[in-house]
PDB file of N, CA and C in Angstrom:
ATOM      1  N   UNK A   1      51.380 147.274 131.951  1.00  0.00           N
ATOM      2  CA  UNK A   1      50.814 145.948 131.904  1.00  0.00           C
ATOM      3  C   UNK A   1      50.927 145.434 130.476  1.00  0.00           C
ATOM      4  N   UNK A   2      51.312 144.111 130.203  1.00  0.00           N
ATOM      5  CA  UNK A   2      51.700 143.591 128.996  1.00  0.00           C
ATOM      6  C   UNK A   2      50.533 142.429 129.002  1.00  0.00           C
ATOM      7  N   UNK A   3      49.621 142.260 128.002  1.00  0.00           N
ATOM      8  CA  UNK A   3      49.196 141.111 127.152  1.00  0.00           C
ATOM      9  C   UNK A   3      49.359 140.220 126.429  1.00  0.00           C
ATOM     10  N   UNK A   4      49.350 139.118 126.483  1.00  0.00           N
ATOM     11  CA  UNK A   4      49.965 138.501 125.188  1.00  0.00           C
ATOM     12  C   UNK A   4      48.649 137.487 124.747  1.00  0.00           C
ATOM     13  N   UNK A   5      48.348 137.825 123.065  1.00  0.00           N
ATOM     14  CA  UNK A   5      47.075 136.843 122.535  1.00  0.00           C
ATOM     15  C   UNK A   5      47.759 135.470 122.414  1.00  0.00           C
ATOM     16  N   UNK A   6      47.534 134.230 122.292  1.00  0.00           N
ATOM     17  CA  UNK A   6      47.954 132.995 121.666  1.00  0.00           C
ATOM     18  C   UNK A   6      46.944 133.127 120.621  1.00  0.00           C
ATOM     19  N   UNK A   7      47.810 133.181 119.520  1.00  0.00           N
ATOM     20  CA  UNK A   7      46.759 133.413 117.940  1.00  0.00           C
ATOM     21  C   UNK A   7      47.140 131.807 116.999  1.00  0.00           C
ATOM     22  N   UNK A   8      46.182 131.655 116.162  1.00  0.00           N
ATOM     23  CA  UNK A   8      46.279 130.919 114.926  1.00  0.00           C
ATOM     24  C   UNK A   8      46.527 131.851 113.879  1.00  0.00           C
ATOM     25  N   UNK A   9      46.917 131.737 112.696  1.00  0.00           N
ATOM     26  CA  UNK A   9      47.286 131.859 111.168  1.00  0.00           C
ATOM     27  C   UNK A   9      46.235 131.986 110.666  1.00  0.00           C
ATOM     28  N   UNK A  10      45.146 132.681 109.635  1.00  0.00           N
ATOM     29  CA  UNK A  10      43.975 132.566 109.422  1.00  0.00           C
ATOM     30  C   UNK A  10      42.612 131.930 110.264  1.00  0.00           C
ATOM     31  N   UNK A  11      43.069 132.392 111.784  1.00  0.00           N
ATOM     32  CA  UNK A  11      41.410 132.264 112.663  1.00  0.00           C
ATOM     33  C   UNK A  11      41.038 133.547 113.091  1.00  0.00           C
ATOM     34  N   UNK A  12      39.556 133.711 112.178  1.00  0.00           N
ATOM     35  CA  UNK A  12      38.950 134.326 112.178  1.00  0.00           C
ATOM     36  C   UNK A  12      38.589 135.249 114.066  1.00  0.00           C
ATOM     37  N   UNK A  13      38.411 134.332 114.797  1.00  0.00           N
ATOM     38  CA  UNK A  13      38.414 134.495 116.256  1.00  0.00           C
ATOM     39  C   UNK A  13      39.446 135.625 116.609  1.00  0.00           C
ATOM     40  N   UNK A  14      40.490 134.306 116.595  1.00  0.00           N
ATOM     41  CA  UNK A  14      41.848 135.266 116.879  1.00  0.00           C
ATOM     42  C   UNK A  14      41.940 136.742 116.227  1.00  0.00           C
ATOM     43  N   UNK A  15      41.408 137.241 115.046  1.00  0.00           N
ATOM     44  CA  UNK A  15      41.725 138.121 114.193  1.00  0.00           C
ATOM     45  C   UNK A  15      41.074 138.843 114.931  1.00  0.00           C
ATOM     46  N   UNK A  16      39.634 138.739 115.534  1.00  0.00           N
ATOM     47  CA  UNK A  16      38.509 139.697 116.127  1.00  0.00           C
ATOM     48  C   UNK A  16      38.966 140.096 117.474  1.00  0.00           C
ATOM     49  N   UNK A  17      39.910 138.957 117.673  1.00  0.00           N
ATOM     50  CA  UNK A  17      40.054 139.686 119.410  1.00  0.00           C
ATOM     51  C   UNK A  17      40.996 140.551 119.388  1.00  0.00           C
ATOM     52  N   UNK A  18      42.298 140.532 118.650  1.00  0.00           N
ATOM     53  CA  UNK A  18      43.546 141.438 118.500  1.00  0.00           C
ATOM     54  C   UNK A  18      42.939 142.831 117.720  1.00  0.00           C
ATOM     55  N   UNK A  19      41.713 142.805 117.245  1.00  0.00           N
ATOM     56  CA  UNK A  19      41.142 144.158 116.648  1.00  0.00           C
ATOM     57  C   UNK A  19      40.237 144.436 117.932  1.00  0.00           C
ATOM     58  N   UNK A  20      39.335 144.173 118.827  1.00  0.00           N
ATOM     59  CA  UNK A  20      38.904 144.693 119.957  1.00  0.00           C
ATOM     60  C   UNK A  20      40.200 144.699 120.702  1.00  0.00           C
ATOM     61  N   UNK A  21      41.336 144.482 121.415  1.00  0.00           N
ATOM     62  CA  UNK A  21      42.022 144.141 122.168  1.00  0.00           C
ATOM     63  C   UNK A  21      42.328 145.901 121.857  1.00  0.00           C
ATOM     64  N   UNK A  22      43.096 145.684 120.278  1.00  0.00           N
ATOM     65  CA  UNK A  22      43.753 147.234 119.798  1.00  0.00           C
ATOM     66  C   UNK A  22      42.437 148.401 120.150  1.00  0.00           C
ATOM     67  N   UNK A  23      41.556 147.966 120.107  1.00  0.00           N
ATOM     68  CA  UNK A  23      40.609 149.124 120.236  1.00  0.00           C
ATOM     69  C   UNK A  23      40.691 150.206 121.203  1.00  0.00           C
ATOM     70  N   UNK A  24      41.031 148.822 122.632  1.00  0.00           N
ATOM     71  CA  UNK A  24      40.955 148.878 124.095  1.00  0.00           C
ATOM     72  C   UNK A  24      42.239 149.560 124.669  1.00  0.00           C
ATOM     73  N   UNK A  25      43.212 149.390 123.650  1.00  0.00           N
ATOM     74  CA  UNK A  25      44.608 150.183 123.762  1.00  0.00           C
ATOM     75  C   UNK A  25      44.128 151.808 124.046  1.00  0.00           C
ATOM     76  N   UNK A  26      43.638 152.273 123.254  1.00  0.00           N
ATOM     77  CA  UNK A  26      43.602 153.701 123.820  1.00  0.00           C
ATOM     78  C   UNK A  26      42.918 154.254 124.655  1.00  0.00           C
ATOM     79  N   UNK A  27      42.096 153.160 125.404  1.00  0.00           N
ATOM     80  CA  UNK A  27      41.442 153.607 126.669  1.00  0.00           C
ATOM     81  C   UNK A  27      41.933 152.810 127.768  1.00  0.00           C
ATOM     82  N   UNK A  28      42.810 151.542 128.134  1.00  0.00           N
ATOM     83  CA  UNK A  28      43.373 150.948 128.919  1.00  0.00           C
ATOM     84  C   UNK A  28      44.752 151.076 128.371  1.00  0.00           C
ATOM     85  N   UNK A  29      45.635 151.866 129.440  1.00  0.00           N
ATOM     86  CA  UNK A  29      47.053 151.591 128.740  1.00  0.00           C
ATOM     87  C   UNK A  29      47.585 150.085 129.401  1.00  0.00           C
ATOM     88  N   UNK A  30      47.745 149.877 127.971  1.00  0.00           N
ATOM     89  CA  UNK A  30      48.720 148.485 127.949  1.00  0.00           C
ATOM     90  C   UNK A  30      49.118 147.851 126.642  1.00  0.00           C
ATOM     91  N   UNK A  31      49.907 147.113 126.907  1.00  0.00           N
ATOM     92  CA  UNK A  31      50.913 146.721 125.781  1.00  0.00           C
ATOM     93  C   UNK A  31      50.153 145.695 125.415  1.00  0.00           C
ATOM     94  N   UNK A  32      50.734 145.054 124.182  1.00  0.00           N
ATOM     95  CA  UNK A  32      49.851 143.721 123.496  1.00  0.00           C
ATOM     96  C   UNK A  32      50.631 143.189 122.704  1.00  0.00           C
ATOM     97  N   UNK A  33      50.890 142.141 122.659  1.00  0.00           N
ATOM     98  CA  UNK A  33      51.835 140.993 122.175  1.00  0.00           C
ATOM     99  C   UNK A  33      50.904 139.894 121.062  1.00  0.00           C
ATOM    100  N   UNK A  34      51.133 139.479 120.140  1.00  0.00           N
ATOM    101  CA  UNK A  34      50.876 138.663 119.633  1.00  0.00           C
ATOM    102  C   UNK A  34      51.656 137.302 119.458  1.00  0.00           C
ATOM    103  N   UNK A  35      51.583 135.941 119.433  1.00  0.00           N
ATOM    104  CA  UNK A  35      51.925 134.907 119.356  1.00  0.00           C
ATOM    105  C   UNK A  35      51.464 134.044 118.819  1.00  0.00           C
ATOM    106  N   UNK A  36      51.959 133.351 117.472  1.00  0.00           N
ATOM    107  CA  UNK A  36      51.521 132.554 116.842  1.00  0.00           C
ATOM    108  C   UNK A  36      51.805 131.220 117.162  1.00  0.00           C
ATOM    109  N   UNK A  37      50.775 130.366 117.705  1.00  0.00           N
ATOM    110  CA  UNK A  37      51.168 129.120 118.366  1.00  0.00           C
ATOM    111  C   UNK A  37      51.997 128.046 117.448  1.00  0.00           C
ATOM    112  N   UNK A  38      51.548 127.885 116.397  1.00  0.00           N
ATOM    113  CA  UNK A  38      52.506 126.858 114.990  1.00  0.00           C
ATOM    114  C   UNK A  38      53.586 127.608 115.082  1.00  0.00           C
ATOM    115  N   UNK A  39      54.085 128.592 115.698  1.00  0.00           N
ATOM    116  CA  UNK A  39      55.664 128.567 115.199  1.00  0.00           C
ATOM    117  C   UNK A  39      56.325 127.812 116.759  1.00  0.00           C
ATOM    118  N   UNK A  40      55.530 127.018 117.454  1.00  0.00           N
ATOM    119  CA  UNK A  40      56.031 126.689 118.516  1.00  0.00           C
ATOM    120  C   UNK A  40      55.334 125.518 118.794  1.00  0.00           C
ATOM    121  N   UNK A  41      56.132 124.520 118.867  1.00  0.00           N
ATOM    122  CA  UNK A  41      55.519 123.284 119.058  1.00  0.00           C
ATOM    123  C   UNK A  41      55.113 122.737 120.823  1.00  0.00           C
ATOM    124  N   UNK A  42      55.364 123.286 121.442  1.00  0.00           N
ATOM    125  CA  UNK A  42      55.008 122.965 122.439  1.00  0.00           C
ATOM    126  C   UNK A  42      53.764 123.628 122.969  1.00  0.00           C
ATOM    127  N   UNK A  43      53.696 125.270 122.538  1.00  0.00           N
ATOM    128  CA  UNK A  43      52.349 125.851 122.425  1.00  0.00           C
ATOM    129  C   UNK A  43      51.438 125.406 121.811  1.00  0.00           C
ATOM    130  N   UNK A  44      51.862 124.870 120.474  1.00  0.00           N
ATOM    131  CA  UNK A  44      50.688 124.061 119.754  1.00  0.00           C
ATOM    132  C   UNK A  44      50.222 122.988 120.623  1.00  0.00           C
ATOM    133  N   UNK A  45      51.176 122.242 120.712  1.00  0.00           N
ATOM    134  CA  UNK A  45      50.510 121.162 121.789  1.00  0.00           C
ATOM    135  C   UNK A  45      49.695 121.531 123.295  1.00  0.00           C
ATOM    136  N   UNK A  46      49.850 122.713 123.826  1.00  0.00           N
ATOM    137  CA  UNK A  46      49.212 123.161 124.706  1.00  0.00           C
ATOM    138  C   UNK A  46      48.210 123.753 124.717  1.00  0.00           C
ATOM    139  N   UNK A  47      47.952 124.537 123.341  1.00  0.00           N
ATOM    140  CA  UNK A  47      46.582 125.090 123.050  1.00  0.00           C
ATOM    141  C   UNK A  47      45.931 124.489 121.845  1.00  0.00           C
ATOM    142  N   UNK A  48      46.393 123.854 121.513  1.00  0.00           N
ATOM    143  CA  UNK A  48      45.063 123.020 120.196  1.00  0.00           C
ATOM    144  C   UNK A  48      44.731 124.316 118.904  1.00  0.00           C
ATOM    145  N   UNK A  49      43.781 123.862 119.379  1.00  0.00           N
ATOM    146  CA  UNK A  49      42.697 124.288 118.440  1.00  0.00           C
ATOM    147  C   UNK A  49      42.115 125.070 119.807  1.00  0.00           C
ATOM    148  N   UNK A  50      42.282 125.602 120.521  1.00  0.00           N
ATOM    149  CA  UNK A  50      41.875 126.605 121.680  1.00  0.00           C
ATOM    150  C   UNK A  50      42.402 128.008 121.582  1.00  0.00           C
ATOM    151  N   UNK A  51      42.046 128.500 120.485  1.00  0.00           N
ATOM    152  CA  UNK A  51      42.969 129.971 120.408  1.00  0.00           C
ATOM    153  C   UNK A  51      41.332 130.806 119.873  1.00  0.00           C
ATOM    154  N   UNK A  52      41.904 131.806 120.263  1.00  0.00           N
ATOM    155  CA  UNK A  52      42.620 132.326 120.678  1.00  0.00           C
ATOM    156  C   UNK A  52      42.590 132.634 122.822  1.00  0.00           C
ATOM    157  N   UNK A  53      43.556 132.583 122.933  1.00  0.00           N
ATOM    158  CA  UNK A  53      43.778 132.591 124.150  1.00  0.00           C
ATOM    159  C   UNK A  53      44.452 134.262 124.730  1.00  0.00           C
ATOM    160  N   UNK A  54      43.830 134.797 126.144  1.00  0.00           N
ATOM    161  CA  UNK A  54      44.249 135.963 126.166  1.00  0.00           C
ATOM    162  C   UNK A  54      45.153 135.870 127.782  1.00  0.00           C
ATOM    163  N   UNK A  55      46.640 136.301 127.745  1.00  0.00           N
ATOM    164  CA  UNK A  55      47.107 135.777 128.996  1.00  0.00           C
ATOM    165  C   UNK A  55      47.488 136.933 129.061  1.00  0.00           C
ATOM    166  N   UNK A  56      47.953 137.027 131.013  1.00  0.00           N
ATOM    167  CA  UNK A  56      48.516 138.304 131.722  1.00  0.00           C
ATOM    168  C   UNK A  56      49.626 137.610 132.517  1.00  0.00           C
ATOM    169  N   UNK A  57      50.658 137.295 131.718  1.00  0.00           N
ATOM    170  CA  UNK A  57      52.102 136.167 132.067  1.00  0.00           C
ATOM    171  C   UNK A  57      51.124 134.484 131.658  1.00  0.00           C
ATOM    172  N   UNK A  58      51.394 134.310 133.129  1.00  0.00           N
ATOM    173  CA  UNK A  58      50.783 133.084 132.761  1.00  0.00           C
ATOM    174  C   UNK A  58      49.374 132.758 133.175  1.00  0.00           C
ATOM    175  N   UNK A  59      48.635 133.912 133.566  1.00  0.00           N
ATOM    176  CA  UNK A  59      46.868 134.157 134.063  1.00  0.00           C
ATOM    177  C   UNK A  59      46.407 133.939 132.730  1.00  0.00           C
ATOM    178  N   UNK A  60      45.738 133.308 132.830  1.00  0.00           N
ATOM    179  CA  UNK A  60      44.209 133.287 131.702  1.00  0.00           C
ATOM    180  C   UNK A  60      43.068 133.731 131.517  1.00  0.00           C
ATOM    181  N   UNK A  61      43.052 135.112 130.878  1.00  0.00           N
ATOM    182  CA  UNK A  61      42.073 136.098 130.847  1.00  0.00           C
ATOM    183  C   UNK A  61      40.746 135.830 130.333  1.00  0.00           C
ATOM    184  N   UNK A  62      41.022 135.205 129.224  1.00  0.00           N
ATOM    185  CA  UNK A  62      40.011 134.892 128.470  1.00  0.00           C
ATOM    186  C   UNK A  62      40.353 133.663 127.041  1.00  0.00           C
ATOM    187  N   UNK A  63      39.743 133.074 126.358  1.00  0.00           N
ATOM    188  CA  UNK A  63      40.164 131.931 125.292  1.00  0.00           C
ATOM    189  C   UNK A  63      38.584 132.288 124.591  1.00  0.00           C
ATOM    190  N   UNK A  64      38.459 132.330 123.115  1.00  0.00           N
ATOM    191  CA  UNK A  64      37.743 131.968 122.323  1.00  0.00           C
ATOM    192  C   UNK A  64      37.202 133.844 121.688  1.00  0.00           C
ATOM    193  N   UNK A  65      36.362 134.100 122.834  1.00  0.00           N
ATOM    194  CA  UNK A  65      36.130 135.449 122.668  1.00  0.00           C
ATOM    195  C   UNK A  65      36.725 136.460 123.713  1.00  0.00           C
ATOM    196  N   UNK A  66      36.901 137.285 123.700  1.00  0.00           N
ATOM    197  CA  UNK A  66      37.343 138.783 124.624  1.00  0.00           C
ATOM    198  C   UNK A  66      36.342 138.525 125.654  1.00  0.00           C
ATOM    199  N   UNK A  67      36.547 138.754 126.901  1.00  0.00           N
ATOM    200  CA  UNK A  67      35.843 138.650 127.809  1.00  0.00           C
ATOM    201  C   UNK A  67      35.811 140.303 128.183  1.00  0.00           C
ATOM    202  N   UNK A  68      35.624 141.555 128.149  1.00  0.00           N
ATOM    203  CA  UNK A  68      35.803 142.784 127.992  1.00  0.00           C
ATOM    204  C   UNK A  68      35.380 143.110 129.558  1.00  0.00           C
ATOM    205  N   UNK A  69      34.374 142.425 129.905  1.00  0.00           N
ATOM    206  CA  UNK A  69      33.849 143.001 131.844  1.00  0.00           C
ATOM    207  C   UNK A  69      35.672 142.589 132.973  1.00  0.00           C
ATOM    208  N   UNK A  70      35.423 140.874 132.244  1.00  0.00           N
ATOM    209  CA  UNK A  70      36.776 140.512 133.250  1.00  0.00           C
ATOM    210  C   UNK A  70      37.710 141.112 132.866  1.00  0.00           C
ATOM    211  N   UNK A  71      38.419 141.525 131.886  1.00  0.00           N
ATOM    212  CA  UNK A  71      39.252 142.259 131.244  1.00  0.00           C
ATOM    213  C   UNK A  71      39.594 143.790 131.675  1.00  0.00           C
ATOM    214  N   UNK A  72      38.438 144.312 131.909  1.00  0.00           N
ATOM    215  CA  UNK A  72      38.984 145.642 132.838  1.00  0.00           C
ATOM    216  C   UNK A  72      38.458 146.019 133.754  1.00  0.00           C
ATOM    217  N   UNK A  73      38.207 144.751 134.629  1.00  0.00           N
ATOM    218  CA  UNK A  73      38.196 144.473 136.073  1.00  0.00           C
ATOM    219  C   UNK A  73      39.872 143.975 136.609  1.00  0.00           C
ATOM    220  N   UNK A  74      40.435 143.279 135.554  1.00  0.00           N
ATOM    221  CA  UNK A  74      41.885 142.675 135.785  1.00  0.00           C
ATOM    222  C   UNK A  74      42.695 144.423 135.906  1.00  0.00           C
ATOM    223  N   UNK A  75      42.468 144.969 134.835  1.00  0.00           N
ATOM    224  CA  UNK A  75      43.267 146.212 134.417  1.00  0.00           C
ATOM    225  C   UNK A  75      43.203 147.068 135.336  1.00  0.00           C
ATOM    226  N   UNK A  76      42.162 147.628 135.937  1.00  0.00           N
ATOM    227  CA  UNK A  76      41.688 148.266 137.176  1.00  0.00           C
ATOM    228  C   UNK A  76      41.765 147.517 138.321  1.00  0.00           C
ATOM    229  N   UNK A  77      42.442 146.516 138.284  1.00  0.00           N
ATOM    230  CA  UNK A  77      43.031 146.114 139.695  1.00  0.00           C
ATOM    231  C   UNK A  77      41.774 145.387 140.457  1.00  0.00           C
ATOM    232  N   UNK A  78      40.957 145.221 140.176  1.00  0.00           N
ATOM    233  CA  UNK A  78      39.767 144.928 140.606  1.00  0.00           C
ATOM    234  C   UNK A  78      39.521 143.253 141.465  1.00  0.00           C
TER     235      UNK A  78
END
């Protein structure tokens, strides 16, 4: 299973979730992707100022903080 964050450049948010996210790596196997929305203008325009954002393709896991209950309820198939 692959993750991918939608991150900002110095947001603090974003920074906290890709350090719980990595945490969660060695007890949920799965991969994790990072993406910086300013290097993409159409992402920028799609997420704002709404980052960080946590997707599973194109599912929306969670945005702002880690949602950790829904998160490995998704992982566990739940």
């Amino acid at each position: 299973m692959d993750l991918t964050v939608y991150v900002r450049n110095g947001c603090h948010l974003c920074e906290d979730m890709v350090a719980e996210l990595r945490r969660l790596q060695a007890e949920y196997d799965f991969g994790l992707q990072t993406v910086d929305i300013d290097t993409d203008a159409a992402l920028a325009a799609r997420h704002g100022t709404r980052v960080p954002v946590l997707c599973a393709g194109e599912e929306e896991l969670s945005h702002y903080f880690l949602d950790k209950k829904s998160l490995v309820g998704f992982l566990r198939g739940d």
